[in-house]
PDB file of N, CA and C in Angstrom:
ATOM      1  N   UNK A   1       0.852  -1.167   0.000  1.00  0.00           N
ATOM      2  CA  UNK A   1       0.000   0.000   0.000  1.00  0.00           C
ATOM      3  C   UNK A   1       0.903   1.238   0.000  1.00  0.00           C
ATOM      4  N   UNK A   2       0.629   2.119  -0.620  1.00  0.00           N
ATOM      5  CA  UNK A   2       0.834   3.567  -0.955  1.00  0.00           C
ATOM      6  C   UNK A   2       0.687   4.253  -0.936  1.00  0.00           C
ATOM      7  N   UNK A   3       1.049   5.664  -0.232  1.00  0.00           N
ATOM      8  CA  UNK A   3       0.674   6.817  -0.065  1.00  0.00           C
ATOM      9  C   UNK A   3       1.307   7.503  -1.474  1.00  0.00           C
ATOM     10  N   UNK A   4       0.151   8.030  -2.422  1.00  0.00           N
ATOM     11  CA  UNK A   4       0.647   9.137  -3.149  1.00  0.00           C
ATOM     12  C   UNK A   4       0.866  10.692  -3.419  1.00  0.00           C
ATOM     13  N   UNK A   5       1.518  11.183  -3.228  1.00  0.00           N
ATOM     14  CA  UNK A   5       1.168  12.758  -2.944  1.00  0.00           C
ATOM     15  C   UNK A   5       1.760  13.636  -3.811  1.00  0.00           C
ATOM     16  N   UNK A   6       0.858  14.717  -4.159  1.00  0.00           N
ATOM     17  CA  UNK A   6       1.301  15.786  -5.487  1.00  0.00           C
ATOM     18  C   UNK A   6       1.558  17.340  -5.143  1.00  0.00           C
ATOM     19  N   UNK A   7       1.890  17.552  -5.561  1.00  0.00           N
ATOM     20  CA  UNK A   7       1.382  19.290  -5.412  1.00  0.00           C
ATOM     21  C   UNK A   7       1.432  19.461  -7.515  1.00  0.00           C
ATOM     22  N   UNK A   8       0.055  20.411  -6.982  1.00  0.00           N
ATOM     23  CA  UNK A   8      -0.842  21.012  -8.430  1.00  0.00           C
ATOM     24  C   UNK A   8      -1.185  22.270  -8.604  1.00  0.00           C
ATOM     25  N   UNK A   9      -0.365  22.732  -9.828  1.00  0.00           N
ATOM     26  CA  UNK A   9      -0.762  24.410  -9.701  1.00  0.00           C
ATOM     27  C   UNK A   9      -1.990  24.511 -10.603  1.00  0.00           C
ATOM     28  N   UNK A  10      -3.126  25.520 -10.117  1.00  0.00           N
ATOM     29  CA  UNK A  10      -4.093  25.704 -10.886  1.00  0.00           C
ATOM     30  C   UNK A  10      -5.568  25.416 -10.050  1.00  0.00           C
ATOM     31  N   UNK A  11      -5.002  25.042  -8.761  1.00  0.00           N
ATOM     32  CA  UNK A  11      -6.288  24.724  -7.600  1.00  0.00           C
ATOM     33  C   UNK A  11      -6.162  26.407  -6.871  1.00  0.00           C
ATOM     34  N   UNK A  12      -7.689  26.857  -7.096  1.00  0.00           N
ATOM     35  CA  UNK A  12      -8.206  28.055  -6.637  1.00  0.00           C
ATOM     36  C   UNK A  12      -9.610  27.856  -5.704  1.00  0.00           C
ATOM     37  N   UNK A  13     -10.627  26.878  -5.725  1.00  0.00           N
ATOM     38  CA  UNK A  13     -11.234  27.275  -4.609  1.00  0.00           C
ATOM     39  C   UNK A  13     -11.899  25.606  -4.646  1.00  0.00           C
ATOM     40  N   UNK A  14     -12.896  25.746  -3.855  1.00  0.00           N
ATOM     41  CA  UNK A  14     -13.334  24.056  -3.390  1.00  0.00           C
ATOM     42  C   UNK A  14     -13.492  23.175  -4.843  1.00  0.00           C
ATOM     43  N   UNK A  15     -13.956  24.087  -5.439  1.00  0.00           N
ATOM     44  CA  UNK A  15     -14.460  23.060  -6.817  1.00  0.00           C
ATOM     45  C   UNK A  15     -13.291  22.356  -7.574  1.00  0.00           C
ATOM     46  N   UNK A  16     -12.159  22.886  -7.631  1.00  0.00           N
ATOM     47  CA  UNK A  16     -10.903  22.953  -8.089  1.00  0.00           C
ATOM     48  C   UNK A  16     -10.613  21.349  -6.910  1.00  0.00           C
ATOM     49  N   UNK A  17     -10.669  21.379  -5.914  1.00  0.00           N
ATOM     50  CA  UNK A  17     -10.583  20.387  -5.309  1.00  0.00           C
ATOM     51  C   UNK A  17     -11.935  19.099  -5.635  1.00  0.00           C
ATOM     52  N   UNK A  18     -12.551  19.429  -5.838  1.00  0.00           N
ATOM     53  CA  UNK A  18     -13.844  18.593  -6.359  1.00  0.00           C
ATOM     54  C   UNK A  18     -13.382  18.067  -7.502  1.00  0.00           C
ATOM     55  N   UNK A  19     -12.575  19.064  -8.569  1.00  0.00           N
ATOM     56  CA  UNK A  19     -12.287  17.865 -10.018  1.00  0.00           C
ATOM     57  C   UNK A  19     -11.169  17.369  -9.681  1.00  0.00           C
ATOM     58  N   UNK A  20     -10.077  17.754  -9.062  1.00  0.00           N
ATOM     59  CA  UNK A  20      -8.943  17.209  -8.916  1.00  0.00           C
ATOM     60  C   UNK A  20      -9.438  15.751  -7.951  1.00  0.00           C
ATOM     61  N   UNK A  21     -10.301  15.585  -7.372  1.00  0.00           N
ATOM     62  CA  UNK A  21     -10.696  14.149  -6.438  1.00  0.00           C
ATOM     63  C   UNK A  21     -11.599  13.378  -7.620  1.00  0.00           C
ATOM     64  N   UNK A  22     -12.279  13.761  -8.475  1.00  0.00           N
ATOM     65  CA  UNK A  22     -12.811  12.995  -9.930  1.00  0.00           C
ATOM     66  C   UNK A  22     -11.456  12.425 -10.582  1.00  0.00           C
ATOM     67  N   UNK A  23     -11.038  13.267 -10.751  1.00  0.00           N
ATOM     68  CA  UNK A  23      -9.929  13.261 -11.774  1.00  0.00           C
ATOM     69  C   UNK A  23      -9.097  11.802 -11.601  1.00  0.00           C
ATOM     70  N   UNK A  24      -8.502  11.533  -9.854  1.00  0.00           N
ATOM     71  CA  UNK A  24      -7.955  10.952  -9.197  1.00  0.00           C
ATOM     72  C   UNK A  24      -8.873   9.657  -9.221  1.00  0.00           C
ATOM     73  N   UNK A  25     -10.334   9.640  -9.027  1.00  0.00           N
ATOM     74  CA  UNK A  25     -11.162   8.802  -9.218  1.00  0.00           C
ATOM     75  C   UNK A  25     -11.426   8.052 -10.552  1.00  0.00           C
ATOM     76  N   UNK A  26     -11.664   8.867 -11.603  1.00  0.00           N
ATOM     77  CA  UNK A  26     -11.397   8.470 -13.123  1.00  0.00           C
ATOM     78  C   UNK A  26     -10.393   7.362 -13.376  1.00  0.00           C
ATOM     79  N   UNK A  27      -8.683   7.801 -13.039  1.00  0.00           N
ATOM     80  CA  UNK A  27      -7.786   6.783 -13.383  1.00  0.00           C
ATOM     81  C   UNK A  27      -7.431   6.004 -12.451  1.00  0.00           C
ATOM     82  N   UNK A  28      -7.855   6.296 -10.794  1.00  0.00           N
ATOM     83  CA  UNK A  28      -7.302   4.876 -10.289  1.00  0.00           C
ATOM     84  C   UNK A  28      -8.464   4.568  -9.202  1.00  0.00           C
ATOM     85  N   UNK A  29      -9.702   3.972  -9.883  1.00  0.00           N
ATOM     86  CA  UNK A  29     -10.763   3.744  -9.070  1.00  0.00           C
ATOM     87  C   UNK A  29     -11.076   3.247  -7.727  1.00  0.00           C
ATOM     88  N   UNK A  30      -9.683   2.560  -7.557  1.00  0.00           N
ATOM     89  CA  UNK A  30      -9.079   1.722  -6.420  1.00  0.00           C
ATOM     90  C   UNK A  30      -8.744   2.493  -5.238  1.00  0.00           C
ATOM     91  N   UNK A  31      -8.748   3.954  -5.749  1.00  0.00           N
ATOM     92  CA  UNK A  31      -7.974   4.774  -4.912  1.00  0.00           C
ATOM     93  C   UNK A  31      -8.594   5.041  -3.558  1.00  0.00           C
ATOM     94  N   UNK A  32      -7.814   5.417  -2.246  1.00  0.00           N
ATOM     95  CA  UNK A  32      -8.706   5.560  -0.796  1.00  0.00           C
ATOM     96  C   UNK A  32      -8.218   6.872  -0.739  1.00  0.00           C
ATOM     97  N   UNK A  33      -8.804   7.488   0.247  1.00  0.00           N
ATOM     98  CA  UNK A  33      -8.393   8.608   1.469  1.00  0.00           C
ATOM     99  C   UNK A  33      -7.780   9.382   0.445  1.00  0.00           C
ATOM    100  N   UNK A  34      -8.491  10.120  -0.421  1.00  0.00           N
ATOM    101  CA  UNK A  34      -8.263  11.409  -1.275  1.00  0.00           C
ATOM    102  C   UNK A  34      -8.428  12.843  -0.479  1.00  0.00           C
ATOM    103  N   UNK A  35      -7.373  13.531  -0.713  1.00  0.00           N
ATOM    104  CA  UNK A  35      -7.212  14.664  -0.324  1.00  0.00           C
ATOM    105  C   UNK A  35      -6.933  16.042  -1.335  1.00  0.00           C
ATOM    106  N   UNK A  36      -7.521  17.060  -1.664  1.00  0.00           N
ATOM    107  CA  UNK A  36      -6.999  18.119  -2.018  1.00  0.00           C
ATOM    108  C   UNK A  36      -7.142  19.136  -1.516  1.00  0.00           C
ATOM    109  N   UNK A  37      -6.213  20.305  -1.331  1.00  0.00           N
ATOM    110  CA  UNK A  37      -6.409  21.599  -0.372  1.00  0.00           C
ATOM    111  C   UNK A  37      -6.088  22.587  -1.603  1.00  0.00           C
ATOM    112  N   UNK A  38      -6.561  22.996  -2.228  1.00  0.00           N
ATOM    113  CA  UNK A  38      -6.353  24.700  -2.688  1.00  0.00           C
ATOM    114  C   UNK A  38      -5.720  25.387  -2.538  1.00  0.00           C
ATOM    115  N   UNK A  39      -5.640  25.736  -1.172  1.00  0.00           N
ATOM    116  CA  UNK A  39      -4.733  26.638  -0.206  1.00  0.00           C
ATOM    117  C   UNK A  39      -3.439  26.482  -0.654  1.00  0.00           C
ATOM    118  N   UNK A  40      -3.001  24.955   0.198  1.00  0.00           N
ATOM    119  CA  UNK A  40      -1.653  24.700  -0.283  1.00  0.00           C
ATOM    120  C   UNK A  40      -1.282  24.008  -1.720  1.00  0.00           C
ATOM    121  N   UNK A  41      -2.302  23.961  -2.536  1.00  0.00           N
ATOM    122  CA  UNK A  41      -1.687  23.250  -3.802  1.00  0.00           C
ATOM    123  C   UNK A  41      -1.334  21.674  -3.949  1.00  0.00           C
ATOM    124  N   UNK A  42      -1.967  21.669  -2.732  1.00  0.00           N
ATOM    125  CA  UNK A  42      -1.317  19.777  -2.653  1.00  0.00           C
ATOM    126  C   UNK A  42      -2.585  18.527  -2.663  1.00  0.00           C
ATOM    127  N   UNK A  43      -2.130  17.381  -3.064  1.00  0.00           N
ATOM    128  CA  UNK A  43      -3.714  16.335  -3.156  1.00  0.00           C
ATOM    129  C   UNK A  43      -2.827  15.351  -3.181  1.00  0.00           C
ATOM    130  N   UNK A  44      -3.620  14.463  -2.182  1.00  0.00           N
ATOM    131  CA  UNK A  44      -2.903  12.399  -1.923  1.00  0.00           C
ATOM    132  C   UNK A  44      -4.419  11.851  -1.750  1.00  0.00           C
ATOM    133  N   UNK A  45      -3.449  10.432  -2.289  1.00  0.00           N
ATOM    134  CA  UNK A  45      -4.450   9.241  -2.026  1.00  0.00           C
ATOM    135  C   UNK A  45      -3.795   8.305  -2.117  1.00  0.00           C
ATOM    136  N   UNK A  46      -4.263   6.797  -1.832  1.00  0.00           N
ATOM    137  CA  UNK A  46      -3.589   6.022  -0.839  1.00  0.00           C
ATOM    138  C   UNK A  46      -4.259   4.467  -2.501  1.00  0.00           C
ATOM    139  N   UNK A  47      -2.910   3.871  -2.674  1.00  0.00           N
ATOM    140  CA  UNK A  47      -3.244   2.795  -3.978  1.00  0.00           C
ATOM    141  C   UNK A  47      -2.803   1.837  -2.986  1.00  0.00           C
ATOM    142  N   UNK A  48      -3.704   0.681  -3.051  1.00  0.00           N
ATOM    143  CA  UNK A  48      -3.616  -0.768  -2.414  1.00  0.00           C
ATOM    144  C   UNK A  48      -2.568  -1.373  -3.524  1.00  0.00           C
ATOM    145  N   UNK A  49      -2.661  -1.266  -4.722  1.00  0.00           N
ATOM    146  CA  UNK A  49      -1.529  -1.830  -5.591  1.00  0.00           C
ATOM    147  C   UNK A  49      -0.610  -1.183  -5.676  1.00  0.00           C
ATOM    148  N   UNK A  50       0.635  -2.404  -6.214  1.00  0.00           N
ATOM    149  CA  UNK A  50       2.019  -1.483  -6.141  1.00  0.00           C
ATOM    150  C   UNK A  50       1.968  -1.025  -7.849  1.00  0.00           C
ATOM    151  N   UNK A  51       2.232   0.404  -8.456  1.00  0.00           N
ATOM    152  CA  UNK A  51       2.360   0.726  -9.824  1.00  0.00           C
ATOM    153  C   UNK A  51       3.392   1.708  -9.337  1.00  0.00           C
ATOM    154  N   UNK A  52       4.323   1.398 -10.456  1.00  0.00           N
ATOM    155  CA  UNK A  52       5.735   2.514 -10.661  1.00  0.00           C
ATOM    156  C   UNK A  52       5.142   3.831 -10.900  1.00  0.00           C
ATOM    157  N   UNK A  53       6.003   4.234 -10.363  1.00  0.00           N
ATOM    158  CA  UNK A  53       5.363   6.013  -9.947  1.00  0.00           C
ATOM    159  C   UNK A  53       5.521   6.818 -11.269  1.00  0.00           C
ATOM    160  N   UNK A  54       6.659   6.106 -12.040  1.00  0.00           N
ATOM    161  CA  UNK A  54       6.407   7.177 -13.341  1.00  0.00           C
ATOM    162  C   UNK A  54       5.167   6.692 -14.048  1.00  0.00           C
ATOM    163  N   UNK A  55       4.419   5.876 -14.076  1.00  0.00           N
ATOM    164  CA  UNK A  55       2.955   5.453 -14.245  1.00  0.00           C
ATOM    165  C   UNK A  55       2.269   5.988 -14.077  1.00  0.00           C
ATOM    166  N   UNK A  56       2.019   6.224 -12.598  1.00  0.00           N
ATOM    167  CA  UNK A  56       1.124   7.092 -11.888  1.00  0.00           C
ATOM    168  C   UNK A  56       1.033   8.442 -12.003  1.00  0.00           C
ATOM    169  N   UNK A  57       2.080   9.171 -12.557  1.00  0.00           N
ATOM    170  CA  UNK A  57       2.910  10.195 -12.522  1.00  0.00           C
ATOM    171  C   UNK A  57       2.120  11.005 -14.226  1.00  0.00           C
ATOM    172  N   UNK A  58       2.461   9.406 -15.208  1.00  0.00           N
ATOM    173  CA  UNK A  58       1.888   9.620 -16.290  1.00  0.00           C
ATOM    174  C   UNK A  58       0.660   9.976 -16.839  1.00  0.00           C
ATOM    175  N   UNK A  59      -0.181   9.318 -15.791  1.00  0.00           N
ATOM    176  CA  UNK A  59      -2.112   9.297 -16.012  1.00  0.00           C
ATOM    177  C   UNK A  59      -2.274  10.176 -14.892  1.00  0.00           C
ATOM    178  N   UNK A  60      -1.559  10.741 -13.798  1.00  0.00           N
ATOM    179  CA  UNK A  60      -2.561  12.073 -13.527  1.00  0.00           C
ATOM    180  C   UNK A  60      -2.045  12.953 -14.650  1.00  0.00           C
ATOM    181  N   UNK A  61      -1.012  13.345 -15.144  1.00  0.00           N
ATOM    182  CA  UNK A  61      -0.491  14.496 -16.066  1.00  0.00           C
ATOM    183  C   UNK A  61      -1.716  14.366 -17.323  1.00  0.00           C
ATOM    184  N   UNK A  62      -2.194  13.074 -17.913  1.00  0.00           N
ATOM    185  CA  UNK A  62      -2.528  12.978 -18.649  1.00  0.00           C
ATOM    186  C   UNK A  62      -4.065  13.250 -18.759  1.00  0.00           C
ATOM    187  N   UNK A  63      -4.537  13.299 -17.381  1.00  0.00           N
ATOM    188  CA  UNK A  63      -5.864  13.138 -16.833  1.00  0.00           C
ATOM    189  C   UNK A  63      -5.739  14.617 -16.329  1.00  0.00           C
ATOM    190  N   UNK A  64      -4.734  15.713 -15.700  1.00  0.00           N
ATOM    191  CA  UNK A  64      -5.228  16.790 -15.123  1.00  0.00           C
ATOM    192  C   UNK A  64      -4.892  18.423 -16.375  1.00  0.00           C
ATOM    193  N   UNK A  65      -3.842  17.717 -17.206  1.00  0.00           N
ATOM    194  CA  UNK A  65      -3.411  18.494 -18.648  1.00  0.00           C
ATOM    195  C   UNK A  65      -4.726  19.274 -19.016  1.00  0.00           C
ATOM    196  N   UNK A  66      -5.945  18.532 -19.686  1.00  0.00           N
ATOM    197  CA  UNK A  66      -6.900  19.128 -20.336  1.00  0.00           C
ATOM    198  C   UNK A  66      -7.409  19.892 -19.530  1.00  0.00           C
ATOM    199  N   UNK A  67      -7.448  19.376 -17.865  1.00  0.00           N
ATOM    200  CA  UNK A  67      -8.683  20.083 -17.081  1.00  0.00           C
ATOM    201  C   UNK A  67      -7.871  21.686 -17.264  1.00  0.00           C
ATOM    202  N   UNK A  68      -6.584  21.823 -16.895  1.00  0.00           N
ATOM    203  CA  UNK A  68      -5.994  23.341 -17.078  1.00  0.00           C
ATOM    204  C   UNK A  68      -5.325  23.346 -15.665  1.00  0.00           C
ATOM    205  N   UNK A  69      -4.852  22.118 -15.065  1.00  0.00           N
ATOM    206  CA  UNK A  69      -4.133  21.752 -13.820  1.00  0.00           C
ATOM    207  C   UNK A  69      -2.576  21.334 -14.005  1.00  0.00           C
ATOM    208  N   UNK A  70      -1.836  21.861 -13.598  1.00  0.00           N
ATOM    209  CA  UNK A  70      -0.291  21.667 -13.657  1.00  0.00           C
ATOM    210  C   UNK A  70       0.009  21.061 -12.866  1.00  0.00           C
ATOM    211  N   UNK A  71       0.380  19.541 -12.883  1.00  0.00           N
ATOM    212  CA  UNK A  71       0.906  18.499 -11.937  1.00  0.00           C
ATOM    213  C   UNK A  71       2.500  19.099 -11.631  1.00  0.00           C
ATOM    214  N   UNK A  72       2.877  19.591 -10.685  1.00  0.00           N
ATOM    215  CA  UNK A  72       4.261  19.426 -10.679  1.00  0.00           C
ATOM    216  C   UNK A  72       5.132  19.062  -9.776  1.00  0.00           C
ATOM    217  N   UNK A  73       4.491  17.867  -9.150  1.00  0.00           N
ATOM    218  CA  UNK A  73       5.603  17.021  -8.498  1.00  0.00           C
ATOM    219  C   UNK A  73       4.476  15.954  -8.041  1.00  0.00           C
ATOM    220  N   UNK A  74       5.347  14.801  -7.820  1.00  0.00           N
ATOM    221  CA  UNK A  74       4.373  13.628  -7.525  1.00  0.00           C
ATOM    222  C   UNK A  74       6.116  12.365  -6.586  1.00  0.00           C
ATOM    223  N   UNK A  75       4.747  12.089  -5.514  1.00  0.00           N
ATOM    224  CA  UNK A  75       5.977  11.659  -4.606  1.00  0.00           C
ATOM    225  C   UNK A  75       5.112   9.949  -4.019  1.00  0.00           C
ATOM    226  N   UNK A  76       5.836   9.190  -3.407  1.00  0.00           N
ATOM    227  CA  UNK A  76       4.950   8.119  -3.081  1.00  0.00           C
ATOM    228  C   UNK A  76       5.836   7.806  -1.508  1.00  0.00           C
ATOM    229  N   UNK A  77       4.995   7.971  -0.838  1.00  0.00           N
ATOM    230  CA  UNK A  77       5.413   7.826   0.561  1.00  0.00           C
ATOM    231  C   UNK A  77       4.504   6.271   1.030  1.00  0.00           C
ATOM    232  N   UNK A  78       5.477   5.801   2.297  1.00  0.00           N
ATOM    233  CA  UNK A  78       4.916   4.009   2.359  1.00  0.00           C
ATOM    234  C   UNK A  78       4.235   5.027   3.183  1.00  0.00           C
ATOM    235  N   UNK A  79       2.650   3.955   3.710  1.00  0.00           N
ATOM    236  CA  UNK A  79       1.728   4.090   4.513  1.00  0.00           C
ATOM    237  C   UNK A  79       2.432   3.782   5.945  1.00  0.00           C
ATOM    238  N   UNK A  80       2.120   3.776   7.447  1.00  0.00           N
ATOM    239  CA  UNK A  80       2.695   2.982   8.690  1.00  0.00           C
ATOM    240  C   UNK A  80       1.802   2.213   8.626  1.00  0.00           C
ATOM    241  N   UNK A  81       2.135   1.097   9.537  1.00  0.00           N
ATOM    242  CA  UNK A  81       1.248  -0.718   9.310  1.00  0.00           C
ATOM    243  C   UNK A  81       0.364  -0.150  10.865  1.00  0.00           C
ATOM    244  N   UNK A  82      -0.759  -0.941  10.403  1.00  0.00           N
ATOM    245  CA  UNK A  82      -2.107  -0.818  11.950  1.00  0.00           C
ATOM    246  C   UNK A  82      -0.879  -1.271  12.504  1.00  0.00           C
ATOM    247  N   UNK A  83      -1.455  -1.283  13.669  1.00  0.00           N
ATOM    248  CA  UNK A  83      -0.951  -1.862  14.935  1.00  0.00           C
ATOM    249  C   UNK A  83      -2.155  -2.913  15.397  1.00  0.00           C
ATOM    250  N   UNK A  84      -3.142  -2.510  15.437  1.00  0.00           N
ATOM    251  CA  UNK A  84      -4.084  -2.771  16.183  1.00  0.00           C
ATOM    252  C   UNK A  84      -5.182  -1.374  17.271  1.00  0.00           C
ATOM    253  N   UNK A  85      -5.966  -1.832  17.813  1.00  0.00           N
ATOM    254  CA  UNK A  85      -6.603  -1.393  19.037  1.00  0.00           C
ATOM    255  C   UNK A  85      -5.533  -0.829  19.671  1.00  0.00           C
ATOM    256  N   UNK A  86      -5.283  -1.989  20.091  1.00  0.00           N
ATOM    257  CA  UNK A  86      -3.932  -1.756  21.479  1.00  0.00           C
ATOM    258  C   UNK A  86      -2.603  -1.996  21.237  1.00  0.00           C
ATOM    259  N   UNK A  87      -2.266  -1.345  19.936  1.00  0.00           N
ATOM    260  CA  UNK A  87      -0.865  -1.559  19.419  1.00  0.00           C
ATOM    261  C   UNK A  87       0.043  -0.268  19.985  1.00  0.00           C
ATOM    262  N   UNK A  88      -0.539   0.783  20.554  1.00  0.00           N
ATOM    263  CA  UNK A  88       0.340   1.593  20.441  1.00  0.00           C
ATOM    264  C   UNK A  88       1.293   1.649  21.567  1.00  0.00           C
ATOM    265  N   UNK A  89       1.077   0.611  22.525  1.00  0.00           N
ATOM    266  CA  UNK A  89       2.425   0.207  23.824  1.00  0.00           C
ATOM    267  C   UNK A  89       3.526  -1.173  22.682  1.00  0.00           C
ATOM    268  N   UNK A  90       2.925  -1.517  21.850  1.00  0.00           N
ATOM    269  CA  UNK A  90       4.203  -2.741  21.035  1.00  0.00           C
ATOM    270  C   UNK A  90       4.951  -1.750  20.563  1.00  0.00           C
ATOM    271  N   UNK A  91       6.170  -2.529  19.849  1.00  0.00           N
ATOM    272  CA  UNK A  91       7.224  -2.330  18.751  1.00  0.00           C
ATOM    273  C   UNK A  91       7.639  -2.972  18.424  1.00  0.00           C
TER     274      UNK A  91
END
């Protein structure tokens, strides 16, 4: 599992965050825990499959190009594993 995270120039107010979470929905249907903020320019979501990031990298550019959204950076951070309930006294 995968954390993916971007920053996108061209997000100005909620709606801008509304297509950029379609957009994200469109090419990886699989996708969880979508995020975009406006404010800061940034949007993640979380792929249960493993795909090479210049992949991923490829179909948002290709998917946010027309809308009039500038992908310009795309990063993939690992998720941390549950623990559990009562994991947070283990290690």
């Amino acid at each position: 599992m995968k954390k993916v995270e971007m920053t996108i120039d061209g997000m100005m107010c909620g709606m801008c965050e509304a297509h950029i979470k379609d957009a994200i929905r469109k090419k990886f249907p699989e996708a969880k825990k979508m995020t975009a903020n406006h404010t800061t320019g940034e949007a993640s979501f979380i792929l249960e499959q493993d795909m090479p990031l210049a992949m991923v990298k490829h179909d948002l550019k290709a998917e946010l190009d027309p809308m009039g959204y500038k992908l310009l950076d795309v990063q993939e951070v690992d998720t941390p594993k549950k623990k559990g309930l009562f994991g947070f006294g283990k290690k």
